[in-house]
C-alpha atoms as a PDB file:
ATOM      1  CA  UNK A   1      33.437  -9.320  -8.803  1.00  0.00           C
ATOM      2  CA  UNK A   2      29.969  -7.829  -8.310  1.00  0.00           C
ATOM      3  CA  UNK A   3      27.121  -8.939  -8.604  1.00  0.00           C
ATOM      4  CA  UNK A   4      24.209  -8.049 -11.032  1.00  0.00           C
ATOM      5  CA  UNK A   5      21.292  -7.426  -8.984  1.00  0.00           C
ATOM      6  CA  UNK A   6      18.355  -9.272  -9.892  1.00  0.00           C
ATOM      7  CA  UNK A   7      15.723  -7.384 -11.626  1.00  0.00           C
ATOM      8  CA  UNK A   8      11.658  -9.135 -11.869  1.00  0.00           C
ATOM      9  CA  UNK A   9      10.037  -8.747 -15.282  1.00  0.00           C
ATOM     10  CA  UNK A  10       6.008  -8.966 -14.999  1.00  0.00           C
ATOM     11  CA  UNK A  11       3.930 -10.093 -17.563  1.00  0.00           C
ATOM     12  CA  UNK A  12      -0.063  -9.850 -17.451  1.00  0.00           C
ATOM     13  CA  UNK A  13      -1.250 -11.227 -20.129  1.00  0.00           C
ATOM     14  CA  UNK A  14      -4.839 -11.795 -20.862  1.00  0.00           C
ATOM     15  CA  UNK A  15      -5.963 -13.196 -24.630  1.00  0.00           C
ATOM     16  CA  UNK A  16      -2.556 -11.566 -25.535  1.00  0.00           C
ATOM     17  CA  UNK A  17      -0.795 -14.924 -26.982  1.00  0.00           C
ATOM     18  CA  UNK A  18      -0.244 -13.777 -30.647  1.00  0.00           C
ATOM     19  CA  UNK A  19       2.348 -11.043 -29.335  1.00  0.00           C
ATOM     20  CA  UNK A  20       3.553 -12.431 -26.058  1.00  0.00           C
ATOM     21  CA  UNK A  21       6.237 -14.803 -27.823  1.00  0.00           C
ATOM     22  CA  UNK A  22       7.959 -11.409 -29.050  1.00  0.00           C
ATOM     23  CA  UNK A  23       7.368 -10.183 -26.050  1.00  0.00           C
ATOM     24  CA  UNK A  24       9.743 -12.571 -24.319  1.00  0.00           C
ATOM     25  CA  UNK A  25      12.123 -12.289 -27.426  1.00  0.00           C
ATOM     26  CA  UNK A  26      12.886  -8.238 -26.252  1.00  0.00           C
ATOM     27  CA  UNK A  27      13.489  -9.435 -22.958  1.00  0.00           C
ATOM     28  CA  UNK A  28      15.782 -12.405 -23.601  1.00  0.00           C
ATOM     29  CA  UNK A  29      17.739 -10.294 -26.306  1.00  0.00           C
ATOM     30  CA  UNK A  30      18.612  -8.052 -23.280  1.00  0.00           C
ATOM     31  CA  UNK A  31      22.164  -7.014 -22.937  1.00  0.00           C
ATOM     32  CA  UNK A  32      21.505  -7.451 -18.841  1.00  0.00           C
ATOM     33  CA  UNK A  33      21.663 -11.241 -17.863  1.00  0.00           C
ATOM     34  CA  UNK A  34      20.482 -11.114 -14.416  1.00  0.00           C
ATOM     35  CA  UNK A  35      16.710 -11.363 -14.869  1.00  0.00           C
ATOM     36  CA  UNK A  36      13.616 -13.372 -14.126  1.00  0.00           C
ATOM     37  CA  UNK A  37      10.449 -13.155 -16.001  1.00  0.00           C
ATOM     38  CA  UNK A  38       6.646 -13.916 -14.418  1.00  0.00           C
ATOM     39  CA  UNK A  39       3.850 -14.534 -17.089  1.00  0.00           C
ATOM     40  CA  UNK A  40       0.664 -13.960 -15.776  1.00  0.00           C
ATOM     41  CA  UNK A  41      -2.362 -15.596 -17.287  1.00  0.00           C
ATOM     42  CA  UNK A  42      -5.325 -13.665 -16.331  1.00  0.00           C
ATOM     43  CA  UNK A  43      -7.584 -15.948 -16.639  1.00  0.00           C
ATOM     44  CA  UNK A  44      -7.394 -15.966 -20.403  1.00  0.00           C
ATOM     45  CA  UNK A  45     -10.408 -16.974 -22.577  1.00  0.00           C
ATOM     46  CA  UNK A  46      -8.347 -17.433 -25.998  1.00  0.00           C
ATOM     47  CA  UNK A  47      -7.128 -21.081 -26.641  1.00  0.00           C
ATOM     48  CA  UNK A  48      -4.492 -19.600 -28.779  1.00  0.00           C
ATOM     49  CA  UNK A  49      -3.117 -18.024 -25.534  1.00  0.00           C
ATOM     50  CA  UNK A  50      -3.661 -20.711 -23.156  1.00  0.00           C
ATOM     51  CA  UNK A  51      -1.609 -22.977 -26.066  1.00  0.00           C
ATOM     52  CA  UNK A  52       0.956 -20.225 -25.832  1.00  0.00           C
ATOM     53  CA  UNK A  53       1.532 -19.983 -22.483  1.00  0.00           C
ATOM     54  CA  UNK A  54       1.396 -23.822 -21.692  1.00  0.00           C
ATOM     55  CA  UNK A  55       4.243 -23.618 -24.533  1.00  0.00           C
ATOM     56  CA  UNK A  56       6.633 -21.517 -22.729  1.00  0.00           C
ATOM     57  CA  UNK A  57       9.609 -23.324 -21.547  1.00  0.00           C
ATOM     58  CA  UNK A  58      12.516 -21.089 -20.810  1.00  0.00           C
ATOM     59  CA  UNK A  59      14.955 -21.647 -17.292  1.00  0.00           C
ATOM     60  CA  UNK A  60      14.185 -18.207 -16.517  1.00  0.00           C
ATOM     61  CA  UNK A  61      10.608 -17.562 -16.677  1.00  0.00           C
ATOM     62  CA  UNK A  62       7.708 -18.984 -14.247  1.00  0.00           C
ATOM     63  CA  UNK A  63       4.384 -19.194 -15.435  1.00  0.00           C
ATOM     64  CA  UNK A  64       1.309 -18.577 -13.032  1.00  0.00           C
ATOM     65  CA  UNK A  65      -2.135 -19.210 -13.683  1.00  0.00           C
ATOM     66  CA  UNK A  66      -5.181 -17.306 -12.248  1.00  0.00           C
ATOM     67  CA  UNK A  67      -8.939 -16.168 -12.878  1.00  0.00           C
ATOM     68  CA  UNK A  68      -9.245 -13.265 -14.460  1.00  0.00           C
ATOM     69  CA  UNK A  69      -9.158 -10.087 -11.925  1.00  0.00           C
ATOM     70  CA  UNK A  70      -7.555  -7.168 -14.386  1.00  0.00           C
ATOM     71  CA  UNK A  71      -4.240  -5.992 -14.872  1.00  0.00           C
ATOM     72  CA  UNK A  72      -3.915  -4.449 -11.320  1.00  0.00           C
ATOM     73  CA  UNK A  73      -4.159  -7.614  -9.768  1.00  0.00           C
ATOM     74  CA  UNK A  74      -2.312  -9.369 -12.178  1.00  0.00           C
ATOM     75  CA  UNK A  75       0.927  -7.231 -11.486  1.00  0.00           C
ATOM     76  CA  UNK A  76       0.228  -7.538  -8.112  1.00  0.00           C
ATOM     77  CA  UNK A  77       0.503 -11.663  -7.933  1.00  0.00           C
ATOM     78  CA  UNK A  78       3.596 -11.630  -9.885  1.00  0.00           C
ATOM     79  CA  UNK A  79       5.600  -9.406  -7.761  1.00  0.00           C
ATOM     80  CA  UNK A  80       4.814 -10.808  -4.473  1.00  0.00           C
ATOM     81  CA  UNK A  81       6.300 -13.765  -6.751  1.00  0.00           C
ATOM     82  CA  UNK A  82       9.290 -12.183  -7.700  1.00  0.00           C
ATOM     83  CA  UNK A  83      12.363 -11.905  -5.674  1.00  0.00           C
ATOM     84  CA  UNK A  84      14.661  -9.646  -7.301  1.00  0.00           C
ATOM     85  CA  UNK A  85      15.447  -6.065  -6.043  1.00  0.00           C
ATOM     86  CA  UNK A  86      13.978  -4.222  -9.168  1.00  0.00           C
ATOM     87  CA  UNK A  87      10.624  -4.809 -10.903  1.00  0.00           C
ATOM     88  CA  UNK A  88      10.002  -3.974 -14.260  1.00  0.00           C
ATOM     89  CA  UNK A  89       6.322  -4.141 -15.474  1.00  0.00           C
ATOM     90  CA  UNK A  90       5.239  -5.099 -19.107  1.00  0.00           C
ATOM     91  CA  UNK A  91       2.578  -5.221 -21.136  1.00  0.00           C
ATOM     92  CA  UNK A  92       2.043  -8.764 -23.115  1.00  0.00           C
ATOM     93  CA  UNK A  93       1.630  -7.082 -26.520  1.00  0.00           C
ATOM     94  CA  UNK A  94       5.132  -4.489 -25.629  1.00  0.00           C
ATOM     95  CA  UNK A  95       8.117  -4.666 -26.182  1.00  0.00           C
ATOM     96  CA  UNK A  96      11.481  -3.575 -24.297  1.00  0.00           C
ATOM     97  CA  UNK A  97      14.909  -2.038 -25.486  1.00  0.00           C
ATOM     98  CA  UNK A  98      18.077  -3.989 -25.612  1.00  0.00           C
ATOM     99  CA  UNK A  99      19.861  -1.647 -23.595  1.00  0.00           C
ATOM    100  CA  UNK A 100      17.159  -0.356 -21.180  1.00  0.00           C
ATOM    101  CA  UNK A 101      17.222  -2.465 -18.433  1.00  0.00           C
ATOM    102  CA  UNK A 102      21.236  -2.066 -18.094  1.00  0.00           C
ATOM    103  CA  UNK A 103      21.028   1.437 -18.459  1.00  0.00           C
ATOM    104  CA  UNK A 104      18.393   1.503 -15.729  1.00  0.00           C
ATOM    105  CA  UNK A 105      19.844  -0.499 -13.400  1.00  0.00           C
ATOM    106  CA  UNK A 106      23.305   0.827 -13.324  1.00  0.00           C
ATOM    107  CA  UNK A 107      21.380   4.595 -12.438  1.00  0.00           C
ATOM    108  CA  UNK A 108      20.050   3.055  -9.899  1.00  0.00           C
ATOM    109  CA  UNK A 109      21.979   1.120  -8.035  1.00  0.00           C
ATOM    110  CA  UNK A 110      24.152   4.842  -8.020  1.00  0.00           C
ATOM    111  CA  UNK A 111      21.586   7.038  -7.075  1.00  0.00           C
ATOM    112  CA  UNK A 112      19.357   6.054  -4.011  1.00  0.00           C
ATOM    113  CA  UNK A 113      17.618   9.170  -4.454  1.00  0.00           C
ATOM    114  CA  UNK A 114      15.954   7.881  -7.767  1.00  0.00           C
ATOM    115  CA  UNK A 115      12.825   5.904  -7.261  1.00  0.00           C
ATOM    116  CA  UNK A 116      12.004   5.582 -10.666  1.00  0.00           C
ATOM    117  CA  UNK A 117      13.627   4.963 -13.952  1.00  0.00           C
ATOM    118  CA  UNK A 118      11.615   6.306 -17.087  1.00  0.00           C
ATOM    119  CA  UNK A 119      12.591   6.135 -20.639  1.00  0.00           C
ATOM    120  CA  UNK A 120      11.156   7.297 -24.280  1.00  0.00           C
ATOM    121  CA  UNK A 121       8.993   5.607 -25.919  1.00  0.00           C
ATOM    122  CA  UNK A 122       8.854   4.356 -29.373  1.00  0.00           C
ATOM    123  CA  UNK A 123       5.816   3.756 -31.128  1.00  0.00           C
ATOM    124  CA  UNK A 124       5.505   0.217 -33.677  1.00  0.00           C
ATOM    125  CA  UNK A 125       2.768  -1.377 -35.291  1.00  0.00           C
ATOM    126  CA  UNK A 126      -0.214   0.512 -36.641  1.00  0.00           C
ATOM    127  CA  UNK A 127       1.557   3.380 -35.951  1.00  0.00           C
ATOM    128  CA  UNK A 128       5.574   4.303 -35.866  1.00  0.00           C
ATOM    129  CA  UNK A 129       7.333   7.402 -34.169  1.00  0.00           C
ATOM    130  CA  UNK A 130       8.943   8.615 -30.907  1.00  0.00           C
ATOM    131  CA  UNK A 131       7.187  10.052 -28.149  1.00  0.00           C
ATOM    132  CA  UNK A 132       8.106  13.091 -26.069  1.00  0.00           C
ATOM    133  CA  UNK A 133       8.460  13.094 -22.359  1.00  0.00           C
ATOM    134  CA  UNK A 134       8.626  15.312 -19.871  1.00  0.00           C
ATOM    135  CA  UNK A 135      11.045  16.358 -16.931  1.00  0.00           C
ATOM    136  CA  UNK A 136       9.454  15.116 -13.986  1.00  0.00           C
ATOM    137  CA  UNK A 137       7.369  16.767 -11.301  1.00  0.00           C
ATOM    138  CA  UNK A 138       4.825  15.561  -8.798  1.00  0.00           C
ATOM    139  CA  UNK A 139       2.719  18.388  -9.256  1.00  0.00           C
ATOM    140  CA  UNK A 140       2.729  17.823 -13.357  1.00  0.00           C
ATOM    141  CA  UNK A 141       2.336  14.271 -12.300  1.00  0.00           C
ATOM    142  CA  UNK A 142      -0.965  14.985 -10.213  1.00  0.00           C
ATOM    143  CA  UNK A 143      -2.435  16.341 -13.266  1.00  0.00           C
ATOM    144  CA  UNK A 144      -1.271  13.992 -16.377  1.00  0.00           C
ATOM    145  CA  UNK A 145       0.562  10.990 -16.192  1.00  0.00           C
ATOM    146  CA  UNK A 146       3.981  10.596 -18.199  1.00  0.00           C
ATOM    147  CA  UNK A 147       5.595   7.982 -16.741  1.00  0.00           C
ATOM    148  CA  UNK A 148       5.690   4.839 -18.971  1.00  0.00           C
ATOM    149  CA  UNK A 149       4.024   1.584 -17.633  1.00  0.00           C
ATOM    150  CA  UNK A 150       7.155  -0.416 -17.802  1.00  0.00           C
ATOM    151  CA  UNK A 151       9.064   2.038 -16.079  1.00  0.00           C
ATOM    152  CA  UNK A 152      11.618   0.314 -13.646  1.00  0.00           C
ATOM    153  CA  UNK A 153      11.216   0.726  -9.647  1.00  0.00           C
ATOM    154  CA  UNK A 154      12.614  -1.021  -6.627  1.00  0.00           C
ATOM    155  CA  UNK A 155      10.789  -3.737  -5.120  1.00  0.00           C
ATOM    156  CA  UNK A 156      11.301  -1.907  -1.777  1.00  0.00           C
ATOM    157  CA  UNK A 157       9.178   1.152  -2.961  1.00  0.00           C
ATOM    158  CA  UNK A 158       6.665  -1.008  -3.988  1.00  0.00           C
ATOM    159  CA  UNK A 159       6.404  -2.897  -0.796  1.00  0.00           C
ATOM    160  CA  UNK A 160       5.878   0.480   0.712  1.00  0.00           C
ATOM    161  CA  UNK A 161       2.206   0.973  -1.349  1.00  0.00           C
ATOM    162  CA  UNK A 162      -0.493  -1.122  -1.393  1.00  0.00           C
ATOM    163  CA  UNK A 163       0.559  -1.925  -4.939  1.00  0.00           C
ATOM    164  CA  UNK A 164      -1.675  -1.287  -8.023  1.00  0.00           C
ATOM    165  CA  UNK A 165      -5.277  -0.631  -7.022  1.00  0.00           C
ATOM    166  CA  UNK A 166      -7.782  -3.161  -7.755  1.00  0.00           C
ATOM    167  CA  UNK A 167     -10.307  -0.241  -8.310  1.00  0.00           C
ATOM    168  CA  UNK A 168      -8.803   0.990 -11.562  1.00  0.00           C
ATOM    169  CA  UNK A 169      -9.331  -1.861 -13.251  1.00  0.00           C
ATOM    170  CA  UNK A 170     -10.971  -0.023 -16.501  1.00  0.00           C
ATOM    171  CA  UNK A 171      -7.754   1.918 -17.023  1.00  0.00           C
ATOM    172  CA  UNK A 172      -5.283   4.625 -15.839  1.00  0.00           C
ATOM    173  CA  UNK A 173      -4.104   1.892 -13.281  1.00  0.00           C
ATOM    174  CA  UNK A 174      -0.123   2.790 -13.524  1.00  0.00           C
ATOM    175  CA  UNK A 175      -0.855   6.422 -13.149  1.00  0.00           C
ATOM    176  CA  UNK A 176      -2.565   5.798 -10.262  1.00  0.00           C
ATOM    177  CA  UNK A 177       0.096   3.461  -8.775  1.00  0.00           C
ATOM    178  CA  UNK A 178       3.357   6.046  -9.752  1.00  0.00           C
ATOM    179  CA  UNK A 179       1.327   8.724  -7.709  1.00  0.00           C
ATOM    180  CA  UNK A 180       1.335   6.058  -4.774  1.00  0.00           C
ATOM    181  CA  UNK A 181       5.239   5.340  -5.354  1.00  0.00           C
ATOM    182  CA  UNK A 182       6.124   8.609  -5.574  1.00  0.00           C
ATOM    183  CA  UNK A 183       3.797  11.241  -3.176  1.00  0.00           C
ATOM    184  CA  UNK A 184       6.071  10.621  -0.014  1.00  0.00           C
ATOM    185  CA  UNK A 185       9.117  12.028  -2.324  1.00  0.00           C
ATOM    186  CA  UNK A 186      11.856  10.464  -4.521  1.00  0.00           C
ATOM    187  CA  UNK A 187      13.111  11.203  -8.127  1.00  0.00           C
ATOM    188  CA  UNK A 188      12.198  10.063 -11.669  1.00  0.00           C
ATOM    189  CA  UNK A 189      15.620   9.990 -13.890  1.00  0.00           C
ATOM    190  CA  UNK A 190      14.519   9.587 -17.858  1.00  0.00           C
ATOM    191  CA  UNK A 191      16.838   8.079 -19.643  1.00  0.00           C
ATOM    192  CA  UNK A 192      17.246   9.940 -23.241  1.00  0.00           C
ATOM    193  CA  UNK A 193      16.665   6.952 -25.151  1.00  0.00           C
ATOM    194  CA  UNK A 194      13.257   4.587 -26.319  1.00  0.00           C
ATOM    195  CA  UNK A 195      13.623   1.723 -23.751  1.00  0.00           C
ATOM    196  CA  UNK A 196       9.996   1.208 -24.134  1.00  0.00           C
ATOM    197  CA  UNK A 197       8.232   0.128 -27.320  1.00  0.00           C
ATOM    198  CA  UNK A 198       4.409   0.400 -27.231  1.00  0.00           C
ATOM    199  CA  UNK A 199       2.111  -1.375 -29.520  1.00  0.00           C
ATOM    200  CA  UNK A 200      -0.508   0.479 -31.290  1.00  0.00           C
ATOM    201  CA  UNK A 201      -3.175  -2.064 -32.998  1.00  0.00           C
ATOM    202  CA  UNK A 202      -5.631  -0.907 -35.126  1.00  0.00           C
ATOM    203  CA  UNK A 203      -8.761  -1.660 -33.276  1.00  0.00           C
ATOM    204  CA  UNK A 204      -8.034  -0.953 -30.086  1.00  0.00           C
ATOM    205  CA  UNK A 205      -9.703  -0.814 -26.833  1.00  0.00           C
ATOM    206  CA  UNK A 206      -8.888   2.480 -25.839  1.00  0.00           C
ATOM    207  CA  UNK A 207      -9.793   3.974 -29.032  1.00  0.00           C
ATOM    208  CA  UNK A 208     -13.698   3.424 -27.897  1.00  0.00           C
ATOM    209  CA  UNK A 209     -13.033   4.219 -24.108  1.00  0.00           C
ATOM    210  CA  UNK A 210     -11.086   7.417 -24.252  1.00  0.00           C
ATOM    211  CA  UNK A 211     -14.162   8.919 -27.231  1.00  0.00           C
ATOM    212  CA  UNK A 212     -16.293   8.875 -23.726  1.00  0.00           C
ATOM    213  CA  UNK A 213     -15.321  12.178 -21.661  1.00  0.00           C
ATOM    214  CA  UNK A 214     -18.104  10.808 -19.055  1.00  0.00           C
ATOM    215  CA  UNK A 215     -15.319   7.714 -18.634  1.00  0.00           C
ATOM    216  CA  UNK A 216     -12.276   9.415 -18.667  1.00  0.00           C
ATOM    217  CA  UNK A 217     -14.222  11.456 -15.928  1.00  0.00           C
ATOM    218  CA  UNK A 218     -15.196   8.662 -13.607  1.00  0.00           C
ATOM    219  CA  UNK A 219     -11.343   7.242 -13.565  1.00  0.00           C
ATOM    220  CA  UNK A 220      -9.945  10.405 -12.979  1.00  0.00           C
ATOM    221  CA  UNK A 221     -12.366  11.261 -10.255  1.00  0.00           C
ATOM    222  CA  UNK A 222     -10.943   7.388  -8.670  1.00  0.00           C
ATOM    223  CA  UNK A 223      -7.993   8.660  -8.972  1.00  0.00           C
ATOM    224  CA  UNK A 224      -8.685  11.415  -6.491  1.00  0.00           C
ATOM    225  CA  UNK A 225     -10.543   9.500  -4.363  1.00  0.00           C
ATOM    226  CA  UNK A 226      -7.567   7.199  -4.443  1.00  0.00           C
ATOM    227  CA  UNK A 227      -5.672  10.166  -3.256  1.00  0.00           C
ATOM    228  CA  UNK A 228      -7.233  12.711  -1.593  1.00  0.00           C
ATOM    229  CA  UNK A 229      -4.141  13.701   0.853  1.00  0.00           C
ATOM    230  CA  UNK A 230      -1.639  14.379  -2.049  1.00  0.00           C
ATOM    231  CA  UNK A 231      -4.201  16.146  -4.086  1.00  0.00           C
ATOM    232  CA  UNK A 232      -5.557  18.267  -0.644  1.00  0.00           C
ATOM    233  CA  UNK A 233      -1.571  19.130   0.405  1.00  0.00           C
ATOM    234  CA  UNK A 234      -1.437  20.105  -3.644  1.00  0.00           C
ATOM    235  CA  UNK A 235      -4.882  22.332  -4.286  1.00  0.00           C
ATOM    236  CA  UNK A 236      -3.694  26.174  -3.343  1.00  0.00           C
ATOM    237  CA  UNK A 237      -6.954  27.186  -4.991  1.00  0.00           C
ATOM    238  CA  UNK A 238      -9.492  25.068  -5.069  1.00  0.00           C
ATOM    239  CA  UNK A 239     -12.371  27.363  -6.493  1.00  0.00           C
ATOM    240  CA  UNK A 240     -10.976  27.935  -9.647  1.00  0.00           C
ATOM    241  CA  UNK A 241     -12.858  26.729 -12.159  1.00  0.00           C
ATOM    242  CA  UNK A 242     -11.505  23.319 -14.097  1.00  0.00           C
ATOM    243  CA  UNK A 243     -11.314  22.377 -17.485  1.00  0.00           C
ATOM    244  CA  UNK A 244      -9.429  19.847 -19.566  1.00  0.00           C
ATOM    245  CA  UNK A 245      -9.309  18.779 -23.000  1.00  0.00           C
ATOM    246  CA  UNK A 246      -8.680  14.820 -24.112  1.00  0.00           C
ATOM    247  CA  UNK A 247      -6.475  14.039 -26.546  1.00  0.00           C
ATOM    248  CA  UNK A 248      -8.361  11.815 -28.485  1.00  0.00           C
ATOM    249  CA  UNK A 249      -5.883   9.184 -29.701  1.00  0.00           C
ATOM    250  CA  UNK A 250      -5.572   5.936 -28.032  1.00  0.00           C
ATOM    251  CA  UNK A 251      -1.742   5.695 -27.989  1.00  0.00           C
ATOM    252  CA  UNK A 252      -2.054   8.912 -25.512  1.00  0.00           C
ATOM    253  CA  UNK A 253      -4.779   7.010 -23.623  1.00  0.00           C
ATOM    254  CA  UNK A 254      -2.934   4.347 -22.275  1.00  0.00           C
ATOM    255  CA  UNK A 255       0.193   6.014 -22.386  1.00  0.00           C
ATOM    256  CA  UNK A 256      -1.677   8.575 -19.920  1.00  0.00           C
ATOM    257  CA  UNK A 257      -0.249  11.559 -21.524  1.00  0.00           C
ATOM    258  CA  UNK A 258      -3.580  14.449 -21.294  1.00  0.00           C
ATOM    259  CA  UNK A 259      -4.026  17.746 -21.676  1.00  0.00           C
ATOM    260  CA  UNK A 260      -5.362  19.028 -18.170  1.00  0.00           C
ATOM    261  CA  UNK A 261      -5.428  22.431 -17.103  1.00  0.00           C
ATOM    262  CA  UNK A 262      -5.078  23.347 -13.994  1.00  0.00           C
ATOM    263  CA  UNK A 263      -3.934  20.906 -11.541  1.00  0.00           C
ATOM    264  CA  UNK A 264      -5.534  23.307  -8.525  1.00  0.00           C
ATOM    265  CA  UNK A 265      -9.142  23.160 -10.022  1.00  0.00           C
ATOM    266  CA  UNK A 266      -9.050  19.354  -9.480  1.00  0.00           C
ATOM    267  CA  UNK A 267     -11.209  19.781  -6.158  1.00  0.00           C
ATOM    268  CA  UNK A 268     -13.990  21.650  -7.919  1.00  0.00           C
ATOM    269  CA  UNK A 269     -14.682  18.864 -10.082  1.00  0.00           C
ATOM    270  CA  UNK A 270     -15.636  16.077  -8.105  1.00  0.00           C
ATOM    271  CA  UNK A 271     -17.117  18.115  -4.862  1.00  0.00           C
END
């Protein structure tokens, strides 16, 4: 009979205890079996979380403890913890579909081509709805991100990055890291169903962050910086002039999904 192949769930979770028990509850209603889980504490401040996560007692899921250094590093510590052969990031305060890592998996374990499994996204809290997505391209990558954080990726692709950058700790960190996967080639396959269900809260943190064009500015310009040969091999024309607009909604922020028109002008901008 074959064998499930292990697949690494990572948790950061920082002064996220209130939703990180239902957190664990998607994952452990999963209809795939063959799974480990790796909570994170980023160092957190809330005694609430710190109760929470010294609660957690489950066969499959490990626990680490570290001072707070952002998401970025965060993921990073738990998958050079895991050992399965797919990772699947997600958010403390998120939420996963029943069916989504099964789905995933199967697709890839078929198709070596595929380096990336992305999904829809569903919308719950504050806020409730479906969110589109769009058919994949590097260069339409380059420009906005659509790719959903807890999109699922071999542990070998990752091992061939540097991981998720340390510098993008104030946001747009898993854009920045699919560019990384995915600028030496491979597919993203979207599977035509929410897999991924995002929290919107009513005060969030990205609802100050992404009113500051200045801010959205300085992380995309890291971005660049981050990767100037993909974006050099990509700019036919880079003396047009460059304009964008923001979506100002913070669902969209986090979810990376912006307005930005055209990729080419990129190199005007920040020269």
């Amino acid at each position: 009979m074959h064998t499930l192949p292990l697949i690494s769930i990572i948790v950061p979770c920082y002064n996220q205890g209130k939703y990180l028990t239902e957190c664990l509850e998607s994952i452990h209603s999963q209809s795939y079996d063959n799974y480990e889980v790796i909570v994170v504490n980023d160092g957190s401040t809330d005694a609430y979380t710190n109760q929470t996560v010294r609660g957690i007692s489950h066969p499959k899921v490990t626990v680490l403890q570290t001072e707070n250094q952002g998401v970025s590093a965060a993921r990073n510590l738990g998958i050079k913890n895991s050992t399965g052969k797919y990772i699947l990031p997600l958010d403390a305060d998120d939420k996963i579909g029943a069916d989504f890592i099964q789905q995933a998996v199967e697709l890839l374990e078929k198709n070596d081509d595929v380096k990336v499994v992305n999904c829809q996204v569903a919308l719950f809290g504050a806020k409730k709805g479906i969110l589109p997505v769009e058919s994949y391209s590097l260069e339409k990558l380059l420009a906005r991100n659509f790719i959903v954080v807890s999109a699922i990726f071999r542990r070998s692709d990752f091992d061939q990055t540097e991981g998720y950058n340390p510098n993008m700790r104030e946001g747009f960190e898993d854009w920045d890291f699919w560019i990384a996967l995915l600028k030496n080639g491979g597919a993203v396959h979207t599977l035509n169903a929410p897999g991924f269900f995002y929290r919107i809260k009513r005060n969030s943190r990205n609802a100050s962050l992404i009113a500051s064009r200045e801010h959205f500015r300085k992380l995309r310009q890291q971005i660049y910086m981050n990767h100037q040969d993909i974006y050099s091999k990509h700019l036919l024309d880079p003396q047009e002039s460059f304009e964008y607009e923001l979506i100002t909604q913070s669902r969209e922020y986090r979810l990376g999904v912006f307005l930005l028109k055209p990729i080419r002008t990129l190199y005007r901008l920040f020269h």
